[in-house]
N, C-alpha and C. Protein backbone atom coordinates (compact mmCIF):
# COMPACT_ATOMS: atom_id res chain seq x y z
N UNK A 1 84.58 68.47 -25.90
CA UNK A 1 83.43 68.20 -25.04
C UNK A 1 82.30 69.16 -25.43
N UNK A 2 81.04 68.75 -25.80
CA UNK A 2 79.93 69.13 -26.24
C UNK A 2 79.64 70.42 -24.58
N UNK A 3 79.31 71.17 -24.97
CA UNK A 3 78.49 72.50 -23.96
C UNK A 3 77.54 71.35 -22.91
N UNK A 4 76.46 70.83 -23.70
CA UNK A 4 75.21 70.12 -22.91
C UNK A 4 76.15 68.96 -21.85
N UNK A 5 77.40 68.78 -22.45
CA UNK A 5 77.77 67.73 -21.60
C UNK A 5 78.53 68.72 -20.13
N UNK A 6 79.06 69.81 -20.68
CA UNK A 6 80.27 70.56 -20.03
C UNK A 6 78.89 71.08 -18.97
N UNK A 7 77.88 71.35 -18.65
CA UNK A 7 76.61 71.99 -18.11
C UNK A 7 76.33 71.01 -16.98
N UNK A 8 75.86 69.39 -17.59
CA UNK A 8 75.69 68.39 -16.65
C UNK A 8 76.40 68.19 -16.09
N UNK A 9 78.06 68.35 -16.38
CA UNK A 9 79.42 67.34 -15.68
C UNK A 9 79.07 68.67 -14.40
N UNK A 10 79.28 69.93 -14.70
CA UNK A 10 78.72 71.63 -13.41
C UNK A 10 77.59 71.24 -12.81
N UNK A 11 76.35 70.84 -13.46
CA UNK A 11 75.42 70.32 -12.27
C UNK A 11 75.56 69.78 -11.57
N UNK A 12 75.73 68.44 -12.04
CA UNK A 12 76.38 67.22 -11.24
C UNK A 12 77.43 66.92 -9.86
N UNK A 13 78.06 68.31 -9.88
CA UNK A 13 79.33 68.45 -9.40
C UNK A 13 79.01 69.31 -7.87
N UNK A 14 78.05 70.16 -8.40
CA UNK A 14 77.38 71.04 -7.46
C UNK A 14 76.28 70.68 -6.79
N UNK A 15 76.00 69.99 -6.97
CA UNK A 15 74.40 68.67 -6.72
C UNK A 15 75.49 68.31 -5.71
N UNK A 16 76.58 67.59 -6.00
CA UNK A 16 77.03 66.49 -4.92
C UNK A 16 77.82 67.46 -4.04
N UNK A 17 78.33 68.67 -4.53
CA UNK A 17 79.22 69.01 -3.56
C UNK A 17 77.80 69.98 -1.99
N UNK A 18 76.37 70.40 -2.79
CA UNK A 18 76.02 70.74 -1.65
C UNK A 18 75.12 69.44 -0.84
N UNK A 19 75.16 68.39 -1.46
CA UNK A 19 74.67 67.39 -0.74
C UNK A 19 75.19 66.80 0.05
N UNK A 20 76.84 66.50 0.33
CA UNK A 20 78.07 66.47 0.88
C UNK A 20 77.99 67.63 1.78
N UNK A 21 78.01 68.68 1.91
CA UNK A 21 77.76 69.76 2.58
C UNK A 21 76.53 69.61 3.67
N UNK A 22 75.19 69.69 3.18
CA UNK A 22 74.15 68.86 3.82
C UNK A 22 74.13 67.99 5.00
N UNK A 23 74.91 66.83 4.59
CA UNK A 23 75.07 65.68 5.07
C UNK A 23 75.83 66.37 6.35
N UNK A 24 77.59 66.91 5.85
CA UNK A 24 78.37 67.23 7.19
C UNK A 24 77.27 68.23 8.38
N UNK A 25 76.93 69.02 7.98
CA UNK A 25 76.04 70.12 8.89
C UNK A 25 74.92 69.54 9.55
N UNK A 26 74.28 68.33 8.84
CA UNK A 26 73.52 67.97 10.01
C UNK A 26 74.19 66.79 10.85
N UNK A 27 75.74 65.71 10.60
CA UNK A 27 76.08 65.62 11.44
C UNK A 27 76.76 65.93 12.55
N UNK A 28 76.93 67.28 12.19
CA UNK A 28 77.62 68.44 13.53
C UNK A 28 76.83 69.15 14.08
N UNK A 29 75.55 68.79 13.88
CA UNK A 29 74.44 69.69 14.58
C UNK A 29 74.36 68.85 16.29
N UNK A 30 74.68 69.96 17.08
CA UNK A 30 73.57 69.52 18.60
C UNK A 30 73.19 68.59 18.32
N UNK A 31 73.15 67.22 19.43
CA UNK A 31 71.57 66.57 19.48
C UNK A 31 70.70 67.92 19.72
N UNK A 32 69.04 67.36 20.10
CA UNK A 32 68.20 68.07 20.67
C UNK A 32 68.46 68.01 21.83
N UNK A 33 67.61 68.82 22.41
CA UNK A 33 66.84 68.24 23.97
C UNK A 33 66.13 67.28 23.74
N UNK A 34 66.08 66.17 25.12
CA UNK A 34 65.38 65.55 24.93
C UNK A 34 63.74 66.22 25.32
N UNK A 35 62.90 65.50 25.21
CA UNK A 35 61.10 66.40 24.74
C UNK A 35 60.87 66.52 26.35
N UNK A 36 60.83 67.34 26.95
CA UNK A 36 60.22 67.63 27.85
C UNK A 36 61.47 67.85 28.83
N UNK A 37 62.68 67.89 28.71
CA UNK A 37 63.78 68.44 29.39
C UNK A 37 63.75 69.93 29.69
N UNK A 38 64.02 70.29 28.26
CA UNK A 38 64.14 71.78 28.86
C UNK A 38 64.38 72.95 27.12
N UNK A 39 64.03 74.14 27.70
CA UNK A 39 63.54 74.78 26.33
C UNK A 39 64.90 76.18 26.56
N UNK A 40 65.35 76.20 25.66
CA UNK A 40 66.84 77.34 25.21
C UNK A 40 65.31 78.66 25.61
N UNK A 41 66.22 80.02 25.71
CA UNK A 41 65.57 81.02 25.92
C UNK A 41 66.22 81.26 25.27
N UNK A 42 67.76 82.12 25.45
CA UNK A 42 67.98 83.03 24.46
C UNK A 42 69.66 82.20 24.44
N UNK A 43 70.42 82.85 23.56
CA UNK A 43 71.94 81.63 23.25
C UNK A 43 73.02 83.26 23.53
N UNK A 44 72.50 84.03 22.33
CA UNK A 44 73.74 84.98 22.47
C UNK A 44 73.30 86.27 22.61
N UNK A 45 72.18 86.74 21.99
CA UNK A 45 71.72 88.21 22.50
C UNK A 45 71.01 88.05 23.45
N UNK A 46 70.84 89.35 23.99
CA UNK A 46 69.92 89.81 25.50
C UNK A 46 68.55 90.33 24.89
N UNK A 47 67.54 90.12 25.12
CA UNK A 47 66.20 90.32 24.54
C UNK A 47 66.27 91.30 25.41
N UNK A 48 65.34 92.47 25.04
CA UNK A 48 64.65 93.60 25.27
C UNK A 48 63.74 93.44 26.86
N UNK A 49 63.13 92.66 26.65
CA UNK A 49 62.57 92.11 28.09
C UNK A 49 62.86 90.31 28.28
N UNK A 50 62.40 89.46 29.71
CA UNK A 50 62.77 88.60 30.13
C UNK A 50 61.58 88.06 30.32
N UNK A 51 60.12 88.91 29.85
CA UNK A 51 58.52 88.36 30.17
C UNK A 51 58.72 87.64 29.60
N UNK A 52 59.09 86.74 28.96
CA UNK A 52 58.90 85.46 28.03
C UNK A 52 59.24 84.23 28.72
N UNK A 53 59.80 84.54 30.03
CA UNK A 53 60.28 82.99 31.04
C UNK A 53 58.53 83.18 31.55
N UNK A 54 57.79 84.13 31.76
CA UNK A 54 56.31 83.95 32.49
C UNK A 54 54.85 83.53 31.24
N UNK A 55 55.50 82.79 30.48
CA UNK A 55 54.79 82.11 29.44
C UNK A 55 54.64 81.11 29.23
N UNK A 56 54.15 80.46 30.80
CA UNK A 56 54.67 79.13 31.19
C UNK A 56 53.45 78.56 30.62
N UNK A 57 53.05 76.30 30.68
CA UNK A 57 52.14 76.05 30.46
C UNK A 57 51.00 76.58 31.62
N UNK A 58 51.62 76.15 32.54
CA UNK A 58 50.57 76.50 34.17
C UNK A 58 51.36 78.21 34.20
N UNK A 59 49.65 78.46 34.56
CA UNK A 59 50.18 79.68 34.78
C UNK A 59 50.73 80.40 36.05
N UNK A 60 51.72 81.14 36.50
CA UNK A 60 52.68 81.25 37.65
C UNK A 60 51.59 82.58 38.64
N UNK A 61 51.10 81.12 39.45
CA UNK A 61 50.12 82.36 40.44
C UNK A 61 50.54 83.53 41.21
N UNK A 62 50.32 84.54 41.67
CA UNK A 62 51.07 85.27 42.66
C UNK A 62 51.10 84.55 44.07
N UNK A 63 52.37 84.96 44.52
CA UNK A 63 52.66 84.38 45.92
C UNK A 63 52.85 83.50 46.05
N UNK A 64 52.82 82.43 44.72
CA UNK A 64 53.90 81.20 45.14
C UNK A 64 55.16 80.84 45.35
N UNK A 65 55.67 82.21 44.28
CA UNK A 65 57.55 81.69 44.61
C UNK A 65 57.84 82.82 45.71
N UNK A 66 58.73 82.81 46.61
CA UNK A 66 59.26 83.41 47.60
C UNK A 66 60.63 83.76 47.78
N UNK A 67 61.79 82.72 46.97
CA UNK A 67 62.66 82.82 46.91
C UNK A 67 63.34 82.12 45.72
N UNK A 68 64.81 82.61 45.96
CA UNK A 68 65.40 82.32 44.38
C UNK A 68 67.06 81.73 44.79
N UNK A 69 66.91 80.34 44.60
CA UNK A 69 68.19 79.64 44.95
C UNK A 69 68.95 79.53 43.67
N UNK A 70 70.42 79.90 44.33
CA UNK A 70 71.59 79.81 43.10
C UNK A 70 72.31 78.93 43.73
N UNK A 71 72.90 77.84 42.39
CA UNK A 71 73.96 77.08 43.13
C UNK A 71 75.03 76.80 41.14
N UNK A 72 76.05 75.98 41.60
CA UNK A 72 76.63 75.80 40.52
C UNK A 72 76.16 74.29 40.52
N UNK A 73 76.45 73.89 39.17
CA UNK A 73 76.66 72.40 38.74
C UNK A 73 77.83 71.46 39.18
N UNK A 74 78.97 72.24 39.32
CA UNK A 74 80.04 71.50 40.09
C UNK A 74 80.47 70.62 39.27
N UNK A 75 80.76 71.11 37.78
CA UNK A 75 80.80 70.19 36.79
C UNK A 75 81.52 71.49 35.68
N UNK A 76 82.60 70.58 34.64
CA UNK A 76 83.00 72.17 33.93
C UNK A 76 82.22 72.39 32.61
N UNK A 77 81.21 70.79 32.24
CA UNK A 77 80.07 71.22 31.27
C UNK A 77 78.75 71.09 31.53
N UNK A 78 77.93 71.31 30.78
CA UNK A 78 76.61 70.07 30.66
C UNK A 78 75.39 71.26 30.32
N UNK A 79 74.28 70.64 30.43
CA UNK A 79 72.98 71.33 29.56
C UNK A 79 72.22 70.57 30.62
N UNK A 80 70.63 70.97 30.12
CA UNK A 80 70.03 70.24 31.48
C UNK A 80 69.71 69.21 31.04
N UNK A 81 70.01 68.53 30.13
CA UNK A 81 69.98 67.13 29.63
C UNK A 81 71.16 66.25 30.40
N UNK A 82 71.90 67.05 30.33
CA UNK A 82 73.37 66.04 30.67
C UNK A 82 73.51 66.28 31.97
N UNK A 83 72.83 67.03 32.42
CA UNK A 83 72.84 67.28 34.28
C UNK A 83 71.33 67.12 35.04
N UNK A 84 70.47 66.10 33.99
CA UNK A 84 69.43 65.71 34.64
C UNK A 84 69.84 64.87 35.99
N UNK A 85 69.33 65.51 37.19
CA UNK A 85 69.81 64.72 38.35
C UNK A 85 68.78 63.28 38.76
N UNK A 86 68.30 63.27 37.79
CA UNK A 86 67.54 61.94 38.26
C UNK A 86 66.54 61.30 37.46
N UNK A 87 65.72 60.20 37.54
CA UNK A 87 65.30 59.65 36.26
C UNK A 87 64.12 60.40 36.00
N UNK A 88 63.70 61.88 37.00
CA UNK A 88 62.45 62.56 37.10
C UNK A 88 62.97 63.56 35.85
N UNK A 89 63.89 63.89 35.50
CA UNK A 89 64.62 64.47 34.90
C UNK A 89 65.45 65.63 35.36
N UNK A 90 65.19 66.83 34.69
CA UNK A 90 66.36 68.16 35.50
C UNK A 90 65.35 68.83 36.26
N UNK A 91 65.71 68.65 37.15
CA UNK A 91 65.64 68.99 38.85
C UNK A 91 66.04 71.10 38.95
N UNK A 92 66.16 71.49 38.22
CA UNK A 92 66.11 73.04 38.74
C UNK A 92 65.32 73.30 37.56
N UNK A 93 64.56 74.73 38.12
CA UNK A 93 63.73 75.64 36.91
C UNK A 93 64.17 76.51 35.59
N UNK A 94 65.85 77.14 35.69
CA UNK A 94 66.50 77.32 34.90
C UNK A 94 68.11 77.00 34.85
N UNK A 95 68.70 77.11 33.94
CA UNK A 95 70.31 76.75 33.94
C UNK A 95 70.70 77.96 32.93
N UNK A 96 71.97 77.97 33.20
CA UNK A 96 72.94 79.09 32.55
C UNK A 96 73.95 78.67 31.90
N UNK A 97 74.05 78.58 30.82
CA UNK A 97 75.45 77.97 30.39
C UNK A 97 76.84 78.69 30.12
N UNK A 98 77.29 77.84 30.14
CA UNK A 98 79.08 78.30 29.98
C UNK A 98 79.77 78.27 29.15
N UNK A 99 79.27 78.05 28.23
CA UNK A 99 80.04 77.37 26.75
C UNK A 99 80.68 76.35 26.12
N UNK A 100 80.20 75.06 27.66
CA UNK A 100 80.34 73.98 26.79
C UNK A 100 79.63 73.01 26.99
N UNK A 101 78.46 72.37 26.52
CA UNK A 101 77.33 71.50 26.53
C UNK A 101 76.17 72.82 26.08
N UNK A 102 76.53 74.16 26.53
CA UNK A 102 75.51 74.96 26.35
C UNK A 102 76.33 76.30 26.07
N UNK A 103 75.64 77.32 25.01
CA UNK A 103 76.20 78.40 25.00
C UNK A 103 76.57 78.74 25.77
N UNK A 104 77.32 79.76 26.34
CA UNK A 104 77.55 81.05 27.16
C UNK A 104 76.74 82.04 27.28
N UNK A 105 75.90 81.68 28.35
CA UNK A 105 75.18 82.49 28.35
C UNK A 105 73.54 82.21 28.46
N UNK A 106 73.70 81.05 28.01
CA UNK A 106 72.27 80.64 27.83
C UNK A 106 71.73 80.12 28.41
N UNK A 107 70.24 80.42 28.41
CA UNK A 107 69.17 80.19 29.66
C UNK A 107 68.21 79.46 28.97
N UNK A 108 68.39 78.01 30.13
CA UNK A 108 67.49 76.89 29.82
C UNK A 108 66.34 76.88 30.84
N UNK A 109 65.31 76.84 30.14
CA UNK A 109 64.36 76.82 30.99
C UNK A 109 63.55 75.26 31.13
N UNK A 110 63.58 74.75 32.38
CA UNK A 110 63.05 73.30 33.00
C UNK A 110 61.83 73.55 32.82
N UNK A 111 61.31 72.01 32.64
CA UNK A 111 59.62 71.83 32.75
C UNK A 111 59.39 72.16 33.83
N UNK A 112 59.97 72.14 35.00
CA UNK A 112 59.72 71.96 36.22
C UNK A 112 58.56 73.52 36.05
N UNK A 113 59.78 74.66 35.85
CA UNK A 113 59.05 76.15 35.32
C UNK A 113 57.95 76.22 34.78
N UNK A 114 58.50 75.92 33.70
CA UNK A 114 56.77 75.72 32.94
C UNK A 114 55.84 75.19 32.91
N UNK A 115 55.85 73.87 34.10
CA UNK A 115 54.88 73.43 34.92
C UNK A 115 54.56 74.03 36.61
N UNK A 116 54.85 75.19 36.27
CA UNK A 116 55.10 75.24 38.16
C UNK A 116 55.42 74.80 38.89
N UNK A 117 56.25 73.54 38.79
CA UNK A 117 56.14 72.60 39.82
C UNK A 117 57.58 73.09 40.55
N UNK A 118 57.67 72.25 42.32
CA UNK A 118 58.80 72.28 42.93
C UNK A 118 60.10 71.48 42.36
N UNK A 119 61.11 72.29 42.50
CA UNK A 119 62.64 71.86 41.98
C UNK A 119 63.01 70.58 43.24
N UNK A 120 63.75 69.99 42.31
CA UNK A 120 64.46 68.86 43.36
C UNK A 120 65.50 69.21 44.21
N UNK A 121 65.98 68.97 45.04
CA UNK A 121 67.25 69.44 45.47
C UNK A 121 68.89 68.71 44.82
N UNK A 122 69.46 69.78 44.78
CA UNK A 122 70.32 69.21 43.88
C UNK A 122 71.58 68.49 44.85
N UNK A 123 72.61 67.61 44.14
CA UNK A 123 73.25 66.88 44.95
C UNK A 123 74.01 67.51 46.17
N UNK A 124 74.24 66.90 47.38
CA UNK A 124 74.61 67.40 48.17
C UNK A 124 73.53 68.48 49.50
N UNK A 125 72.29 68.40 48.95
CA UNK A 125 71.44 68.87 49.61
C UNK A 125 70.35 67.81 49.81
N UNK A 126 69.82 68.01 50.67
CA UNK A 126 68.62 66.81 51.53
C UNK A 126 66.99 67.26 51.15
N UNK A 127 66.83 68.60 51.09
CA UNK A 127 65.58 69.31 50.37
C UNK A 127 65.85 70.81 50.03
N UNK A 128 64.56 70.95 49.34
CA UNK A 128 64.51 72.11 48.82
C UNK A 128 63.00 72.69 48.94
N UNK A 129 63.38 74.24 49.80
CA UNK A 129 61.95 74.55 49.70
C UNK A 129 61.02 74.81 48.53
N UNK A 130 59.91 74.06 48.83
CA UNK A 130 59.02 74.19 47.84
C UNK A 130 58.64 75.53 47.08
N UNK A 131 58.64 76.53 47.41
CA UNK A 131 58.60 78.15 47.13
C UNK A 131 59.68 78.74 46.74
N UNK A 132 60.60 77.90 46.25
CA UNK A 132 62.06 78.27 45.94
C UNK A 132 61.98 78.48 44.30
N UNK A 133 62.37 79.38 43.72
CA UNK A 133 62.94 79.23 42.13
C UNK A 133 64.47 78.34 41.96
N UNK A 134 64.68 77.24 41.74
CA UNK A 134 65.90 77.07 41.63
C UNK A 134 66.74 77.30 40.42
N UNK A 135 67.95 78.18 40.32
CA UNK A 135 68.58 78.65 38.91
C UNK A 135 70.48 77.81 39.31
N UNK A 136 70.38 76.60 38.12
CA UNK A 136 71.88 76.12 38.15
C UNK A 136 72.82 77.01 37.31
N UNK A 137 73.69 77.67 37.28
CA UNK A 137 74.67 77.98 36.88
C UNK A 137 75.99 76.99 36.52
N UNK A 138 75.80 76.58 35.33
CA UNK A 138 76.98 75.68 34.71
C UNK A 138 78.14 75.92 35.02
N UNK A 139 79.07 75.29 35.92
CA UNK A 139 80.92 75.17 35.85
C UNK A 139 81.22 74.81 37.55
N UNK A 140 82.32 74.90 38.07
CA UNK A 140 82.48 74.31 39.34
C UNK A 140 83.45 75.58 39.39
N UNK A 141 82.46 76.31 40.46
CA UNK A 141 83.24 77.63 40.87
C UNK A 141 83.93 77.51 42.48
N UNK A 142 84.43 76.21 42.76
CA UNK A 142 85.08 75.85 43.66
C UNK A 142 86.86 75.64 43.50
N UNK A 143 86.78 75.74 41.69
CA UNK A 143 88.02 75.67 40.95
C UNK A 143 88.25 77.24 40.17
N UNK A 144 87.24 78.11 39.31
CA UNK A 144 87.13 78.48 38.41
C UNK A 144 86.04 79.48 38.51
N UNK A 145 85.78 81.04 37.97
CA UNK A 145 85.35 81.66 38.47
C UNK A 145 83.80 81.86 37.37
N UNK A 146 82.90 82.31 37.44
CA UNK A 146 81.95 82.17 35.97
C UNK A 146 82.20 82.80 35.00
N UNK A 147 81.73 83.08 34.17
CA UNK A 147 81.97 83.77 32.88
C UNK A 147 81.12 84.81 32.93
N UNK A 148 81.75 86.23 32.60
CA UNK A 148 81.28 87.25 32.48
C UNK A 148 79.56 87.29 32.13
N UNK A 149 79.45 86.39 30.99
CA UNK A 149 78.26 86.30 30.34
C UNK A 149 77.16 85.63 31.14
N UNK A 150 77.91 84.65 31.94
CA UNK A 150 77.18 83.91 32.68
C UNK A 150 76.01 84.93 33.84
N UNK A 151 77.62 85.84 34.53
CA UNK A 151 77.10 86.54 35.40
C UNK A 151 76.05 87.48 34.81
N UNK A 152 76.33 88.25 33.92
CA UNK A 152 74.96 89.05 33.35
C UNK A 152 74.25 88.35 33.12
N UNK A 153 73.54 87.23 32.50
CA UNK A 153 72.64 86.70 32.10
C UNK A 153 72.03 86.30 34.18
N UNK A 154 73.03 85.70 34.65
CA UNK A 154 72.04 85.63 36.01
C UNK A 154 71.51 86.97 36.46
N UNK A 155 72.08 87.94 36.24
CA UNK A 155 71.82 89.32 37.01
C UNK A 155 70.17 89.58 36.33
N UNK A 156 70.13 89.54 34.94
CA UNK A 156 69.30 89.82 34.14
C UNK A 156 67.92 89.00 34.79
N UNK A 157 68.27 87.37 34.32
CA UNK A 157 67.11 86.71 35.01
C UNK A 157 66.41 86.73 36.36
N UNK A 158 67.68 86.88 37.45
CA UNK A 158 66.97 87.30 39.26
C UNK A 158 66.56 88.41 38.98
N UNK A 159 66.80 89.68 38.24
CA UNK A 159 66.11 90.36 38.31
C UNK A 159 64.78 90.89 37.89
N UNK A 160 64.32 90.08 36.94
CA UNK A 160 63.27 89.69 36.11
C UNK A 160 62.41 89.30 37.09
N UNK A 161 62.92 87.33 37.95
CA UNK A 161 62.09 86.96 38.83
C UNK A 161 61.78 88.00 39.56
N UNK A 162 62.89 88.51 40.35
CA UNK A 162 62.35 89.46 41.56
C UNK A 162 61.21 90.20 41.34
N UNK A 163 61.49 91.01 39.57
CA UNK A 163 60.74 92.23 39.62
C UNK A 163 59.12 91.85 39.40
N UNK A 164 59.07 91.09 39.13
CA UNK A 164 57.53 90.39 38.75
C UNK A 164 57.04 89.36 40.06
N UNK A 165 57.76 89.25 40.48
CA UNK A 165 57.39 88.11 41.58
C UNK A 165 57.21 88.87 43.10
N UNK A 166 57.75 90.26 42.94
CA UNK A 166 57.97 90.54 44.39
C UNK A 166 59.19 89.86 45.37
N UNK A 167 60.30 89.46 45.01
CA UNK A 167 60.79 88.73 45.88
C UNK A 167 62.11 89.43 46.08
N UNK A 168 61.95 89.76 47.59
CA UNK A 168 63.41 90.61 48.12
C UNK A 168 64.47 90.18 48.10
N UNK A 169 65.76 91.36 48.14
CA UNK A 169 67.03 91.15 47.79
C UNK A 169 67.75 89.67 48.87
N UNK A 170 66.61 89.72 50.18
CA UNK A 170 67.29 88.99 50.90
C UNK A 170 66.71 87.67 51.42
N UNK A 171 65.72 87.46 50.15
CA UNK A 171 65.31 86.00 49.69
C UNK A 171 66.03 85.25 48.42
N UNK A 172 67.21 85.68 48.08
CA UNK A 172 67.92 85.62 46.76
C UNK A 172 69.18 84.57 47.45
N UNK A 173 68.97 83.75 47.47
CA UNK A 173 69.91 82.80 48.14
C UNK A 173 70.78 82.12 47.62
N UNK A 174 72.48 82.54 48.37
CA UNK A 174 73.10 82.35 47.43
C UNK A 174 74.36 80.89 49.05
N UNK A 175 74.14 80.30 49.08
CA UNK A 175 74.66 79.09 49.54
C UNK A 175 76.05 79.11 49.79
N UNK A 176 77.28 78.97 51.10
CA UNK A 176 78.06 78.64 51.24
C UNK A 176 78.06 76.99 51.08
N UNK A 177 78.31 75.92 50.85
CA UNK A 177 78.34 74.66 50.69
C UNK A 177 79.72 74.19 49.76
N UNK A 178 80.91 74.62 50.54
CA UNK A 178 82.05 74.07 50.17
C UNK A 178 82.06 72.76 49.68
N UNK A 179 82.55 72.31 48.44
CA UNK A 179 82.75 71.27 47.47
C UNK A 179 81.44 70.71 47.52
N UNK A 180 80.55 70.91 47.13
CA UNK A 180 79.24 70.98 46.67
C UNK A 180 78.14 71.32 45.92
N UNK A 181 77.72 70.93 44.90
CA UNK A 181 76.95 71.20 43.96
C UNK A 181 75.40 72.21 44.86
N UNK A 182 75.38 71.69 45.76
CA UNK A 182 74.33 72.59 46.61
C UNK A 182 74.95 73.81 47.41
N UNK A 183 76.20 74.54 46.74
CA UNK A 183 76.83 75.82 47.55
C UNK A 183 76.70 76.90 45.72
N UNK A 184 77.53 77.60 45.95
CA UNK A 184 77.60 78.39 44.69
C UNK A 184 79.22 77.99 44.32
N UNK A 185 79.85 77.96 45.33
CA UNK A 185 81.16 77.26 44.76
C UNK A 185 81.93 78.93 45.89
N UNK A 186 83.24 78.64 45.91
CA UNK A 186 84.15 79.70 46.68
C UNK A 186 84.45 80.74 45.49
N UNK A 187 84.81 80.71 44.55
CA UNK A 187 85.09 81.35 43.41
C UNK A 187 83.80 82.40 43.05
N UNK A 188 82.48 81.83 43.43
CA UNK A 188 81.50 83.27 42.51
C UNK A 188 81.56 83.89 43.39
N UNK A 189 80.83 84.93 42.68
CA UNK A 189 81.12 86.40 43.28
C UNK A 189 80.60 87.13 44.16
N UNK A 190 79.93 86.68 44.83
CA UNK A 190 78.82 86.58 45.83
C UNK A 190 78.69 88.04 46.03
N UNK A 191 79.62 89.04 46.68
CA UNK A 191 79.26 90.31 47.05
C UNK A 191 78.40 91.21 45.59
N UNK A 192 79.75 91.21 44.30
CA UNK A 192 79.45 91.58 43.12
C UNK A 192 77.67 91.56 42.60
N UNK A 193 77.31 89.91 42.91
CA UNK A 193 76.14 89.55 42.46
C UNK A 193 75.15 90.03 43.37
N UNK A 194 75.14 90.60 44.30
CA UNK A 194 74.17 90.92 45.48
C UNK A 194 74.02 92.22 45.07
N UNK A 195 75.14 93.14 45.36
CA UNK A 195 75.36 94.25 44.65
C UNK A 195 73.81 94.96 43.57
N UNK A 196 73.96 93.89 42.93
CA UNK A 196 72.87 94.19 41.51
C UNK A 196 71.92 93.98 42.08
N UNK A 197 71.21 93.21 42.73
CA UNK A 197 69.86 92.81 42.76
C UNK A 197 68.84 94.19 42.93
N UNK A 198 67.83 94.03 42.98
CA UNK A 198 66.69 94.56 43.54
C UNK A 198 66.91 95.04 44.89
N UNK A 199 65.87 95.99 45.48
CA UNK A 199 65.95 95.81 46.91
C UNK A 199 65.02 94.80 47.68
């Protein structure tokens, strides 16, 4: 076998094997979000600061938010695509994931946020105050307790809202609502998580 041939048969070979390669990686990629659902903040590290959720399109006036509702999804996956509660789309301002539909850990931020606008109430609830931040926490902690990561990443973000927003430890609302997507679930940690806040 001639060299020039032994060179092409190695190109050839490596051409197809990373084009084959190519191909698999983008069909194991995530879908997206869909466009106007909701935007990843951070997946696995903790950024230095959390000013980057107040980089909204509308800008977040003082004295509009007042309080900061936590509830779970009541569900053991999803993203805020897959837990859009309605054809308005996802109905809370951020989500937390758990590691499956969404990292561990990771904070999705809703248009709702980055439009200022009021959160929907999520199932099992009738309304939601308009002055509310609403933050879903991915998994059904009526079975199952959150994930370490989960919990820091919420500690991190209420405390962010609070510290910029002004909003006291005992506007941080955290919901009894047994078997309900509108409670936090029996399993979180309710004292633990209070614990941290702000005053």
């Amino acid at each position: 076998m001639k060299k020039s041939q032994r060179k092409f048969i190695v190109f050839s070979c490596l051409l197809g094997v990373l084009t084959l390669t190519s191909a698999a990686l983008m069909a194991l990629a995530p879908a997206p979000l869909v466009q106007g659902e909701a935007n990843s903040l951070f997946a696995i590290d903790s950024p230095a600061s959390f000013d980057v959720i107040f980089e909204t399109t509308s800008a977040v006036t003082p004295g509009r938010w007042k309080y900061i509702y936590i509830h779970h999804s009541q569900s053991t996956s999803g993203d805020a695509v897959a837990l859009a509660q309605s054809p308005a789309g996802f109905g809370d301002h951020f989500l937390i994931g758990n590691g499956d539909g969404a990292v561990d850990g990771e904070i999705q931020i809703g248009q709702l946020w980055n439009t200022q606008q009021a959160a929907h109430p999520p199932a099992g609830a009738s309304k939601i105050d308009r002055e509310c931040i609403s933050i879903c926490v991915v998994g059904d902690f009526d079975r199952a307790v959150p994930t370490p990561t989960q919990m820091r990443r919420l500690a991190q973000l209420v405390g962010t809202l609070q510290g910029q927003l002004h909003i006291q430890s005992d506007h941080v609302l955290v919901i009894d609502a047994p078997k309900s997507a509108a409670g936090a679930g029996k399993y979180f940690p309710v004292a633990a998580f209070k614990n941290q806040l702000l005053p």
